[in-house]
Protein backbone atom coordinates (compact mmCIF):
# COMPACT_ATOMS: atom_id res chain seq x y z
CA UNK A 1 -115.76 -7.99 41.32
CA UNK A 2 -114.77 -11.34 42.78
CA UNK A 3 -112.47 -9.38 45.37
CA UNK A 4 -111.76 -6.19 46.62
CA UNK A 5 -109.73 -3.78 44.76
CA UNK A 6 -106.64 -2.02 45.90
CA UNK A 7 -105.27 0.74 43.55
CA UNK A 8 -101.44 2.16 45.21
CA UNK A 9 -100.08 5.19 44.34
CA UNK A 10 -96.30 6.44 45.61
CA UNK A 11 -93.63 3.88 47.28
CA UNK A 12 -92.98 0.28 47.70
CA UNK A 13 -94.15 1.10 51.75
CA UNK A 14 -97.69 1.45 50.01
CA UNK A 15 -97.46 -1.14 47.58
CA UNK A 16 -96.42 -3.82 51.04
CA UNK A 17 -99.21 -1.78 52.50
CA UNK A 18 -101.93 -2.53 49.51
CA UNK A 19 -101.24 -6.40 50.23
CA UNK A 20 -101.84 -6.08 53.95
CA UNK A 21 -104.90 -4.35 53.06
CA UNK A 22 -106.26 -6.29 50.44
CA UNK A 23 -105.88 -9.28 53.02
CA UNK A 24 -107.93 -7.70 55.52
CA UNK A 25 -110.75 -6.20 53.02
CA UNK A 26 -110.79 -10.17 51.64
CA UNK A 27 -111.22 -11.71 54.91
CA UNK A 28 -113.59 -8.88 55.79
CA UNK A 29 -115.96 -9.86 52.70
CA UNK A 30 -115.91 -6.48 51.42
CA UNK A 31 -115.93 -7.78 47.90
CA UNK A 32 -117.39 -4.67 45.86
CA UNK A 33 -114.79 -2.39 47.69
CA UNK A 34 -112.34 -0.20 45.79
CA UNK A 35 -109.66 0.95 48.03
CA UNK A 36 -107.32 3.66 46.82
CA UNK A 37 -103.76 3.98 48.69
CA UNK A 38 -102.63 7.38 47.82
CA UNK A 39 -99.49 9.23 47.87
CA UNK A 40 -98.88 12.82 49.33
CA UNK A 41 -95.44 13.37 48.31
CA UNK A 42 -96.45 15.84 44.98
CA UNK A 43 -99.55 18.03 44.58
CA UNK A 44 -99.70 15.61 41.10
CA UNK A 45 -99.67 12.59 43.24
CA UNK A 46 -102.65 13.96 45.48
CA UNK A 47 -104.17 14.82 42.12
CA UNK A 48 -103.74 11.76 40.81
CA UNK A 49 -105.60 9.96 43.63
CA UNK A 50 -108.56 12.46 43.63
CA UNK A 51 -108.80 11.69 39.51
CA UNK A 52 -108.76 8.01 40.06
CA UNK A 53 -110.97 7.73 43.03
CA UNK A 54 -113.65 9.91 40.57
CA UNK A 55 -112.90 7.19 37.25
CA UNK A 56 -113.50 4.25 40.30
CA UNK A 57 -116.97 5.94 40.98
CA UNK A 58 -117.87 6.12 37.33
CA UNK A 59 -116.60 2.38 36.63
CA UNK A 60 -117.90 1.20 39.72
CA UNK A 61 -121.60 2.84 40.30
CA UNK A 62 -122.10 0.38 43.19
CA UNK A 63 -118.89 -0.05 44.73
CA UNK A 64 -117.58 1.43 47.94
CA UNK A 65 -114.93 3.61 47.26
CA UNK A 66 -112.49 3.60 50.24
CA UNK A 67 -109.42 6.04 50.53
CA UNK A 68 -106.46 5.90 52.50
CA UNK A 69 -102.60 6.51 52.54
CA UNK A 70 -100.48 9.33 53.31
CA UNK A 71 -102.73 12.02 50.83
CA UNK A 72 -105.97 10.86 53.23
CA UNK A 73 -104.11 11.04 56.57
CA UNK A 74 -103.15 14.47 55.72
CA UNK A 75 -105.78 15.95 53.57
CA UNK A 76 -108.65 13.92 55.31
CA UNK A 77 -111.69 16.38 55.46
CA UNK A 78 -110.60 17.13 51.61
CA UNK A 79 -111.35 13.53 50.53
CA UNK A 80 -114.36 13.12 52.88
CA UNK A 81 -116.13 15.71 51.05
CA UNK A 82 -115.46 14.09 47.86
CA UNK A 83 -119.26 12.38 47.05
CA UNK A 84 -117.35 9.56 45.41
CA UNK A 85 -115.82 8.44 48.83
CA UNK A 86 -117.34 6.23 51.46
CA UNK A 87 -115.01 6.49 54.01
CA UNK A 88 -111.67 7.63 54.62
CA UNK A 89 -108.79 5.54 56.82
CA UNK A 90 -106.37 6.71 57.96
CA UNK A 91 -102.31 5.55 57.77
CA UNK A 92 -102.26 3.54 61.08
CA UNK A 93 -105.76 2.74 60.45
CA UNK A 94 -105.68 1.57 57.17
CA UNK A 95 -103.51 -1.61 58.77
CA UNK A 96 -106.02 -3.25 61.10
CA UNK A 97 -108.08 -6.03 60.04
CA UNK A 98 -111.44 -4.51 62.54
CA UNK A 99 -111.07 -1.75 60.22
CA UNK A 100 -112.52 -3.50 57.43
CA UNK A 101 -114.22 -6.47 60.01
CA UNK A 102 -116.45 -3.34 60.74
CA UNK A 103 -117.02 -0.86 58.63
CA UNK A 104 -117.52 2.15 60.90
CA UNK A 105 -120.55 4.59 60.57
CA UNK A 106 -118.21 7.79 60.57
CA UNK A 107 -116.98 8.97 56.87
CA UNK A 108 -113.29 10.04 58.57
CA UNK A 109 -111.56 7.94 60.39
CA UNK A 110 -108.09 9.23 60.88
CA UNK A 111 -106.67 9.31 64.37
CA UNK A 112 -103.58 11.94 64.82
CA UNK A 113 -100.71 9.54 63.63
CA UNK A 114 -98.25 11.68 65.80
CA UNK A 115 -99.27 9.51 68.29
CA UNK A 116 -98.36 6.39 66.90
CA UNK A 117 -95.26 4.83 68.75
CA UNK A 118 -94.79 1.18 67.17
CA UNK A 119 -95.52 -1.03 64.50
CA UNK A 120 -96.62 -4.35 63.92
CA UNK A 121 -95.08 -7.07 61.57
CA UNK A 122 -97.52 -7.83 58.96
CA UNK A 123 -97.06 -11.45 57.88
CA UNK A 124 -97.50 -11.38 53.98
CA UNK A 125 -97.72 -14.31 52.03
CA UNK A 126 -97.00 -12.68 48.77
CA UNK A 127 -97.34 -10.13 46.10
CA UNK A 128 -99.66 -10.32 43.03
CA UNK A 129 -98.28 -9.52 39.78
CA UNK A 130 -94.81 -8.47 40.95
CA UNK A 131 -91.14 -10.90 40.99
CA UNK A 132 -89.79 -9.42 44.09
CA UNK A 133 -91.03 -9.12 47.04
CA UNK A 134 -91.33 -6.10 49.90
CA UNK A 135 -90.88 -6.28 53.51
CA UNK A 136 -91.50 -3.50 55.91
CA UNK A 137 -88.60 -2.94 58.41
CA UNK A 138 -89.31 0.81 59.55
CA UNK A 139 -92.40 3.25 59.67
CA UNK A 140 -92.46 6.96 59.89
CA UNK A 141 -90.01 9.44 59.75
CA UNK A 142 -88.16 12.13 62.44
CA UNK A 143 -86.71 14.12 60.31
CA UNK A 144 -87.91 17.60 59.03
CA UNK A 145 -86.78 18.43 55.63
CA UNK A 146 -88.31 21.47 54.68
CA UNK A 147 -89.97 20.37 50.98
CA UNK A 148 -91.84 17.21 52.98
CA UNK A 149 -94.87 16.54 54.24
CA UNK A 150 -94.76 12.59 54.60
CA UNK A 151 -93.73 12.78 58.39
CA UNK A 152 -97.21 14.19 58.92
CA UNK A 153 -98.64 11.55 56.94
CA UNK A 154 -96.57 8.94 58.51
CA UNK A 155 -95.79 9.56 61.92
CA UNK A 156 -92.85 9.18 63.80
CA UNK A 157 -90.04 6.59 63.31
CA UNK A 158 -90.83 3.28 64.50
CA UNK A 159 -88.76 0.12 63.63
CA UNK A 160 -89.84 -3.86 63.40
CA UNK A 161 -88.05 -5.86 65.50
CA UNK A 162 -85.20 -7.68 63.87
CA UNK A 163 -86.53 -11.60 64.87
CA UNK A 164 -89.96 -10.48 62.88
CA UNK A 165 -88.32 -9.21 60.17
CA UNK A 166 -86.02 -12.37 59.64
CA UNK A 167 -89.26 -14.46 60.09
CA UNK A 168 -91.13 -12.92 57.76
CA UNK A 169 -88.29 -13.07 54.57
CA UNK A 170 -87.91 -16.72 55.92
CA UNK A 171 -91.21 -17.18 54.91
CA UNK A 172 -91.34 -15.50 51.81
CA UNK A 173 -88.40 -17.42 50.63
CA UNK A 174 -90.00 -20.38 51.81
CA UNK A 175 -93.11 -19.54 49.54
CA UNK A 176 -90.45 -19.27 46.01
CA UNK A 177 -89.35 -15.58 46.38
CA UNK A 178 -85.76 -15.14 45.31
CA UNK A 179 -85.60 -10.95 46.08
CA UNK A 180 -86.68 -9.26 48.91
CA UNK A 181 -86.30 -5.45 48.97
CA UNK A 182 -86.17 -3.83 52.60
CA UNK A 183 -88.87 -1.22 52.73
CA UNK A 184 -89.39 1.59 55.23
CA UNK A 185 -89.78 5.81 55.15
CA UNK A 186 -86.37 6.26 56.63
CA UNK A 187 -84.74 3.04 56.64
CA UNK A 188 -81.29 4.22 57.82
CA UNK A 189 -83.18 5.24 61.08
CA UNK A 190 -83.90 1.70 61.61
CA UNK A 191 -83.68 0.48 65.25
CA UNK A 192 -83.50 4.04 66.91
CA UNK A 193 -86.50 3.23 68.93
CA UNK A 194 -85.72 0.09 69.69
CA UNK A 195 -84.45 -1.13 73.20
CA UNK A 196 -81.11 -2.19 71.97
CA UNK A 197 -80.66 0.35 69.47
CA UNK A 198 -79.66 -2.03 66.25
CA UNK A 199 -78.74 -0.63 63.17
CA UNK A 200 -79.68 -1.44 59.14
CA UNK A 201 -76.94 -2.79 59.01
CA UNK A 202 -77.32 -5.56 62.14
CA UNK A 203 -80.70 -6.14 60.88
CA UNK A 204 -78.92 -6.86 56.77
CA UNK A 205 -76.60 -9.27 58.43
CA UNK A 206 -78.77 -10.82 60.40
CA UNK A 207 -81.18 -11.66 57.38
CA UNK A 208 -78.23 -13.03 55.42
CA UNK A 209 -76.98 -15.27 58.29
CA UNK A 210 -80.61 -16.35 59.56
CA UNK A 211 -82.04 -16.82 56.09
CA UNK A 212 -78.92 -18.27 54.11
CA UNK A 213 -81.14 -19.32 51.24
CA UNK A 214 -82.23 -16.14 49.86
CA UNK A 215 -80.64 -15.65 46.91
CA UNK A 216 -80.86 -11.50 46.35
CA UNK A 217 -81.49 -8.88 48.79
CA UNK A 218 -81.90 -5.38 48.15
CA UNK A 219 -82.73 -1.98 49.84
CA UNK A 220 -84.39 0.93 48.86
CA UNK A 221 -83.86 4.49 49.46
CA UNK A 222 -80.98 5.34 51.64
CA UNK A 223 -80.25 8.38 53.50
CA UNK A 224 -76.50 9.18 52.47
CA UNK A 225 -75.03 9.83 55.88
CA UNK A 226 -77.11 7.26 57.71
CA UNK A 227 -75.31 4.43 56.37
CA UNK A 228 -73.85 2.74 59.14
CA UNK A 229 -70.30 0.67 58.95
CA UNK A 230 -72.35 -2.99 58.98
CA UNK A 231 -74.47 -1.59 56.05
CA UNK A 232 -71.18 -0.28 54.13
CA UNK A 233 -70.06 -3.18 54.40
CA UNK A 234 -73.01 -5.54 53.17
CA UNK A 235 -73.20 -3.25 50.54
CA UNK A 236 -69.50 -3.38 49.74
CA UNK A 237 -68.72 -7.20 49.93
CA UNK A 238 -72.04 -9.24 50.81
CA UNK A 239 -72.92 -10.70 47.21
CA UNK A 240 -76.20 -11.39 47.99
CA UNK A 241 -76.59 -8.11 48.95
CA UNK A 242 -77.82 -6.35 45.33
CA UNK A 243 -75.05 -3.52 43.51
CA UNK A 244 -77.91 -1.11 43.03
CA UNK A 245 -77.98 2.04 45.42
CA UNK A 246 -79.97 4.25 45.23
CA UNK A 247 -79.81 7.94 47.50
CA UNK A 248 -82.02 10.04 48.98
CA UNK A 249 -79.51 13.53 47.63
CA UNK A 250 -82.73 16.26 46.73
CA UNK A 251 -79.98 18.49 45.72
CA UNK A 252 -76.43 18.84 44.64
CA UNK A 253 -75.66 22.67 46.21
CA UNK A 254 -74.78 23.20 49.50
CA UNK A 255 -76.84 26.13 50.44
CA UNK A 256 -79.64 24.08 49.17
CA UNK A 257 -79.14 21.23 50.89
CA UNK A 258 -79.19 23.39 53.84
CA UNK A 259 -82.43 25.14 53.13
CA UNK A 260 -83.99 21.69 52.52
CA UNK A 261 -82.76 20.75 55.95
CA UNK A 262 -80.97 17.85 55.05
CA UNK A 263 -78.53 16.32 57.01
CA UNK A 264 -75.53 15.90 54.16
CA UNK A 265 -73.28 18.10 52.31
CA UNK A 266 -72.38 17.47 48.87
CA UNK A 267 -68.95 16.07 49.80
CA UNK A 268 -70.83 13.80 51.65
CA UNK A 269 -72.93 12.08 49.01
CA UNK A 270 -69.22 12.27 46.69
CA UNK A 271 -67.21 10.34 49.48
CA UNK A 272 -69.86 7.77 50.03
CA UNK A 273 -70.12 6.81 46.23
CA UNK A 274 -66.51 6.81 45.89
CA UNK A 275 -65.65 5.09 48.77
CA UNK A 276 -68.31 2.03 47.61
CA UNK A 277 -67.79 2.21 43.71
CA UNK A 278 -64.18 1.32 44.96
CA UNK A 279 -64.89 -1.28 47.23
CA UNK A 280 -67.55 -2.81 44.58
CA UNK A 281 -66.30 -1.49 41.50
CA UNK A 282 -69.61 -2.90 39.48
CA UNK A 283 -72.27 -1.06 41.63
CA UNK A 284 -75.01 1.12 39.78
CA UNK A 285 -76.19 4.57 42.25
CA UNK A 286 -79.56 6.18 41.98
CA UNK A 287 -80.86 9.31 43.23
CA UNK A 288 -83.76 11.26 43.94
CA UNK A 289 -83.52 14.87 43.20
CA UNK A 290 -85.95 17.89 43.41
CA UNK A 291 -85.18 20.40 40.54
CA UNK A 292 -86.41 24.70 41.28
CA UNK A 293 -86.35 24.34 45.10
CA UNK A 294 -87.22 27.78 45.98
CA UNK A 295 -84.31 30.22 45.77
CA UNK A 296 -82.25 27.94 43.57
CA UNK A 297 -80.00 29.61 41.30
CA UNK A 298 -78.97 28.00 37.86
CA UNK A 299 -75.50 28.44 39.63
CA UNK A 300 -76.93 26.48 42.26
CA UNK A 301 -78.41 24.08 39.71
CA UNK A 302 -75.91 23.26 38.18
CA UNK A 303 -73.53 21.96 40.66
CA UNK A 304 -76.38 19.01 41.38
CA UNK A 305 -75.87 18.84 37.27
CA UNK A 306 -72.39 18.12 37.85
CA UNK A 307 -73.09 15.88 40.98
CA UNK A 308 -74.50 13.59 38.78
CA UNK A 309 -71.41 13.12 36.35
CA UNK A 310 -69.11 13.65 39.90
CA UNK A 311 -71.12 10.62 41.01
CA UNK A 312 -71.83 9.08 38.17
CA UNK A 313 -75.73 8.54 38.86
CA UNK A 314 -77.27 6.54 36.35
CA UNK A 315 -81.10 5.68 37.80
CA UNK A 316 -82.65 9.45 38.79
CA UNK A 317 -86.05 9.99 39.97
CA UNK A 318 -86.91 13.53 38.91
CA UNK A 319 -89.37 15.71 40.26
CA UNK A 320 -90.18 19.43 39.79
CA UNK A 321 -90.38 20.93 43.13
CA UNK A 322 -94.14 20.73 44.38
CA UNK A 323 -95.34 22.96 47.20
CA UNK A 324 -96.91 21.56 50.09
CA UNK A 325 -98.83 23.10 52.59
CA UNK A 326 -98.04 22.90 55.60
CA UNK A 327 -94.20 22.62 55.05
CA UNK A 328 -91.49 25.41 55.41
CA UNK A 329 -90.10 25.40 51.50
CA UNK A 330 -94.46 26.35 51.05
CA UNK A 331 -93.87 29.31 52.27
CA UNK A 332 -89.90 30.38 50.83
CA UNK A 333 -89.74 32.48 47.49
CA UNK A 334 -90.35 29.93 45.24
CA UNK A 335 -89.26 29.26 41.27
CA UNK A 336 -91.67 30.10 38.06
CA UNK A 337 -92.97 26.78 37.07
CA UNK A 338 -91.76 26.69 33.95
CA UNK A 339 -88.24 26.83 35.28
CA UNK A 340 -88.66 24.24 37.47
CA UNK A 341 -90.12 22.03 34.65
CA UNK A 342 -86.80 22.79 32.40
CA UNK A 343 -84.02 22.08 35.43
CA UNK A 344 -86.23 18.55 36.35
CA UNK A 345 -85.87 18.02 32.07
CA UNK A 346 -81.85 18.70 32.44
CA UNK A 347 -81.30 16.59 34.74
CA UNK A 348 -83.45 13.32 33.82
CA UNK A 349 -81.53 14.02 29.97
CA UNK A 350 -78.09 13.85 32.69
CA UNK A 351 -79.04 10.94 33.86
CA UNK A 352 -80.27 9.16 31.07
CA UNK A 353 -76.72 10.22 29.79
CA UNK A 354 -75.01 8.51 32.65
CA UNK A 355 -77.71 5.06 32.49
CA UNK A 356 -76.56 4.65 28.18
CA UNK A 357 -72.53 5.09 29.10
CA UNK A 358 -73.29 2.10 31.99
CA UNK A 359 -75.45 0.27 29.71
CA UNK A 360 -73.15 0.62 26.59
CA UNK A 361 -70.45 -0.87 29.72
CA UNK A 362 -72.54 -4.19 29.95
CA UNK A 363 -71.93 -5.03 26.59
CA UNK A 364 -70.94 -8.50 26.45
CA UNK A 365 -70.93 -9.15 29.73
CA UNK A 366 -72.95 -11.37 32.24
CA UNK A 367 -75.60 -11.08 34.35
CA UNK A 368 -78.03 -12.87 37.00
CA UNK A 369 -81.67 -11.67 35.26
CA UNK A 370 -84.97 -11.81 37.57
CA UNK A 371 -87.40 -12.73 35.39
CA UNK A 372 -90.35 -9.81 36.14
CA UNK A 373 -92.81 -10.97 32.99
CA UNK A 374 -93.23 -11.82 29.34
CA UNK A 375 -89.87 -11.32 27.98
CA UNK A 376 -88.18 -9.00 30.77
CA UNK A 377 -86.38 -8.62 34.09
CA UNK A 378 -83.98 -7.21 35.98
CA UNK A 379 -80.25 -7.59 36.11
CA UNK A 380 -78.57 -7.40 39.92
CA UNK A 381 -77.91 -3.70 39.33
CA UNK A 382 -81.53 -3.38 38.91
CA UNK A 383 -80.87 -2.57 35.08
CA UNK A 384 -84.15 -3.44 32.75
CA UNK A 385 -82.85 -6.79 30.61
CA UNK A 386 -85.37 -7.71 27.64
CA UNK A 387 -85.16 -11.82 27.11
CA UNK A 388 -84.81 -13.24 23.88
CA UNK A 389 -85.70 -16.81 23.12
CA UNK A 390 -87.92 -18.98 25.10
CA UNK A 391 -90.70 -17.67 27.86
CA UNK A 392 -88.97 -17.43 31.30
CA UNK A 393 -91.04 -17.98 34.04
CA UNK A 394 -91.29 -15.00 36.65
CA UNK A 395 -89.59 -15.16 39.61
CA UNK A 396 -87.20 -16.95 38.54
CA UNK A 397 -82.83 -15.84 38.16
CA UNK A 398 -81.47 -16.87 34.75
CA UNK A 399 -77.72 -16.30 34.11
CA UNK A 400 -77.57 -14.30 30.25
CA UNK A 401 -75.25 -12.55 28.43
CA UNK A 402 -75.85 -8.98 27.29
CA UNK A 403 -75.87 -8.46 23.38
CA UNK A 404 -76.85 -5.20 22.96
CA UNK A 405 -78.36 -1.82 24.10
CA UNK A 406 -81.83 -0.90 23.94
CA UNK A 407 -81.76 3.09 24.54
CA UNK A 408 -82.34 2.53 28.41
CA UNK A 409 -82.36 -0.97 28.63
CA UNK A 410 -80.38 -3.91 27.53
CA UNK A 411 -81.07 -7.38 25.37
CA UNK A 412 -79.66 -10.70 26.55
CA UNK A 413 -79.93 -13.48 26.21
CA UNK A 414 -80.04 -16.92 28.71
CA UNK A 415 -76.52 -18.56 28.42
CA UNK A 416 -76.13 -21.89 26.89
């Protein structure tokens, strides 16, 4: 290998996180290194990482296999013993260049990330293989749901300052990149630990008025009743501010909700789409949703079904309820497997139901496509949009019109 190898697992934190590291494991010469950034959010994602750090070994006889990410800061002494692994980093560790500079003689090296009060603006110059680029605004989380374990892995809440954050889009957009996505664990805390207390949406406007070039920004996962009044409004009338939402709901039940120990009702995810699908009539919500939390009920169940027509929530993410140890839910009555496998099935099939009535919408209509490869991209409602004609080049926003359907994507074609 020419260059060290970074393999992410889980959100676009780690995949901002995998460029800061693969920066640091360059400069550090650590050219034979594998480096796996896991995910901790699913016993399958944990799984996952332990599997691929295992095929690294075998593909890799005389690499060394690092791991890190929020599966390694929390199950540390697991991977450790693993005899593929060389050494283990932890979260706040994994993001400092003496890390690598020095690889230390210890196997573990995961410091309690409880501790942890701020974080650094990592200057990134760009992102291999992907159109858009990610910029980290917020770390950590200090909220408790019940079903989570990620605050353990992450830390408490801990914002970038707003100037860093400007600079570093500035300089992304500088360097060609026509969509930045905010990234963060909570992003809707933003600026709670900050001396003046700013909010997401103070640090949105103050990207689009110090960086008026950027052509398309966009945010990812929101807490529902975190949205402040700047950020409602960005969303609602800023154009370069993307139509594509997409909530951090778990559940559609209020008892649920509850027992997750979330911090919305059900009325309040159904005001807040209502109130921006009418302010921005063209905007596409997504959701994350657990299906079988423990002590669900299909009653229960099937009022998050009908959230999702109620809503009209076209871009789910889907997951069967995974225990975690450690957390509350771990240790509630919890679902037969097999349930929770057929409630996560009804409610992707929902929303694939709601994605072909929007699609079927777009129908000769237009759209502003960012070219992500050979033939596709993504519309500003972050709908997939296959090309036809001519090779686009990535990165690039070509205005097309929208010929047909492709079960959950759409054709077009560039405009004449």
């Amino acid at each position: 290998m020419s260059e060290p190898r970074v393999i992410t697992f889980g959100c676009r934190l780690n995949a901002f996180e995998s460029q800061v590291i693969r920066r640091h494991a360059k400069a550090a010469g650590l050219a034979d290194a594998v480096i796996v950034n896991t995910c901790a959010v699913t016993a399958e994602a944990t799984r996952q990482a332990r599997q691929t750090i295992r095929r690294a070994r075998r593909e890799n006889p005389g690499a060394r296999i690092i791991v890190t990410g929020c599966a390694a800061q929390v199950e540390a002494a697991r991977f450790g013993a693993m005899p593929e692994v060389d050494l283990v980093l932890g979260n706040a560790e994994k993001m400092k260049a003496e890390s690598y500079a020095a690889l230390a003689p210890e196997r573990i090296v995961v410091d309690d990330i409880m501790a942890v009060r701020e974080t650094a603006a990592h200057l990134v110059e760009g992102f291999d293989g992907r159109a858009r680029a990610f910029v980290q605004v917020q770390q950590g989380c200090d909220h408790r749901c019940t079903f989570c374990i990620i605050p353990y892995g992450r830390g408490p809440s801990r914002s970038v300052p707003i100037a860093d954050v400007v600079a570093q889009v500035r300089n992304l957009v500088a360097r060609g990149w026509r969509e930045i996505v905010l990234t963060g664990v909570d992003i809707t805390g933003y600026g709670r630990d900050l001396a003046d207390v700013p909010t997401l949406g103070r640090l949105v406007d103050a990207i689009l008025d110090g960086v008026p070039e950027l052509a398309r920004l966009r945010l990812s996962s929101l807490d529902p009743v975190e949205i402040d009044a700047a950020l409602f409004r960005a969303i609602a009338e800023e154009p370069r501010v993307m139509p594509h939402v997409h909530l951090s709901l778990q559940a559609g039940d209020d008892l649920v909700l509850k027992r997750m120990r979330r911090r919305h009702a059900r009325a309040d995810a159904i005001a807040l789409c209502r109130g921006l699908r009418a302010a921005r009539p063209e905007i596409v919500f997504g959701a994350d949703f657990i299906a079988g939390f423990p002590t669900e009920t299909e009653a229960m169940f099937a009022r998050t079904l009908d959230l999702v027509a109620e809503c009209d929530l076209a871009l789910l993410h889907v997951f069967p309820y995974s225990e975690r140890e450690g957390t509350p839910a771990a240790r509630m009555p919890a679902m037969p497997m097999d349930i929770r496998r057929e409630r996560a099935r009804r409610l992707r099939a929902a929303g694939e139901a709601r994605l072909r009535d929007h699609l079927d919408r777009r129908i000769g209509t237009t759209a502003a496509v960012l070219i992500e490869g050979a033939g596709a991209g993504r519309s500003e409602d972050y709908l997939a949009v296959a090309t036809e004609g001519e090779a686009l080049a990535p990165g690039t926003i070509v205005a097309m019109t929208i010929r047909a359907r492709r079960d959950l994507g759409l054709l077009g074609a560039v405009r004449p």
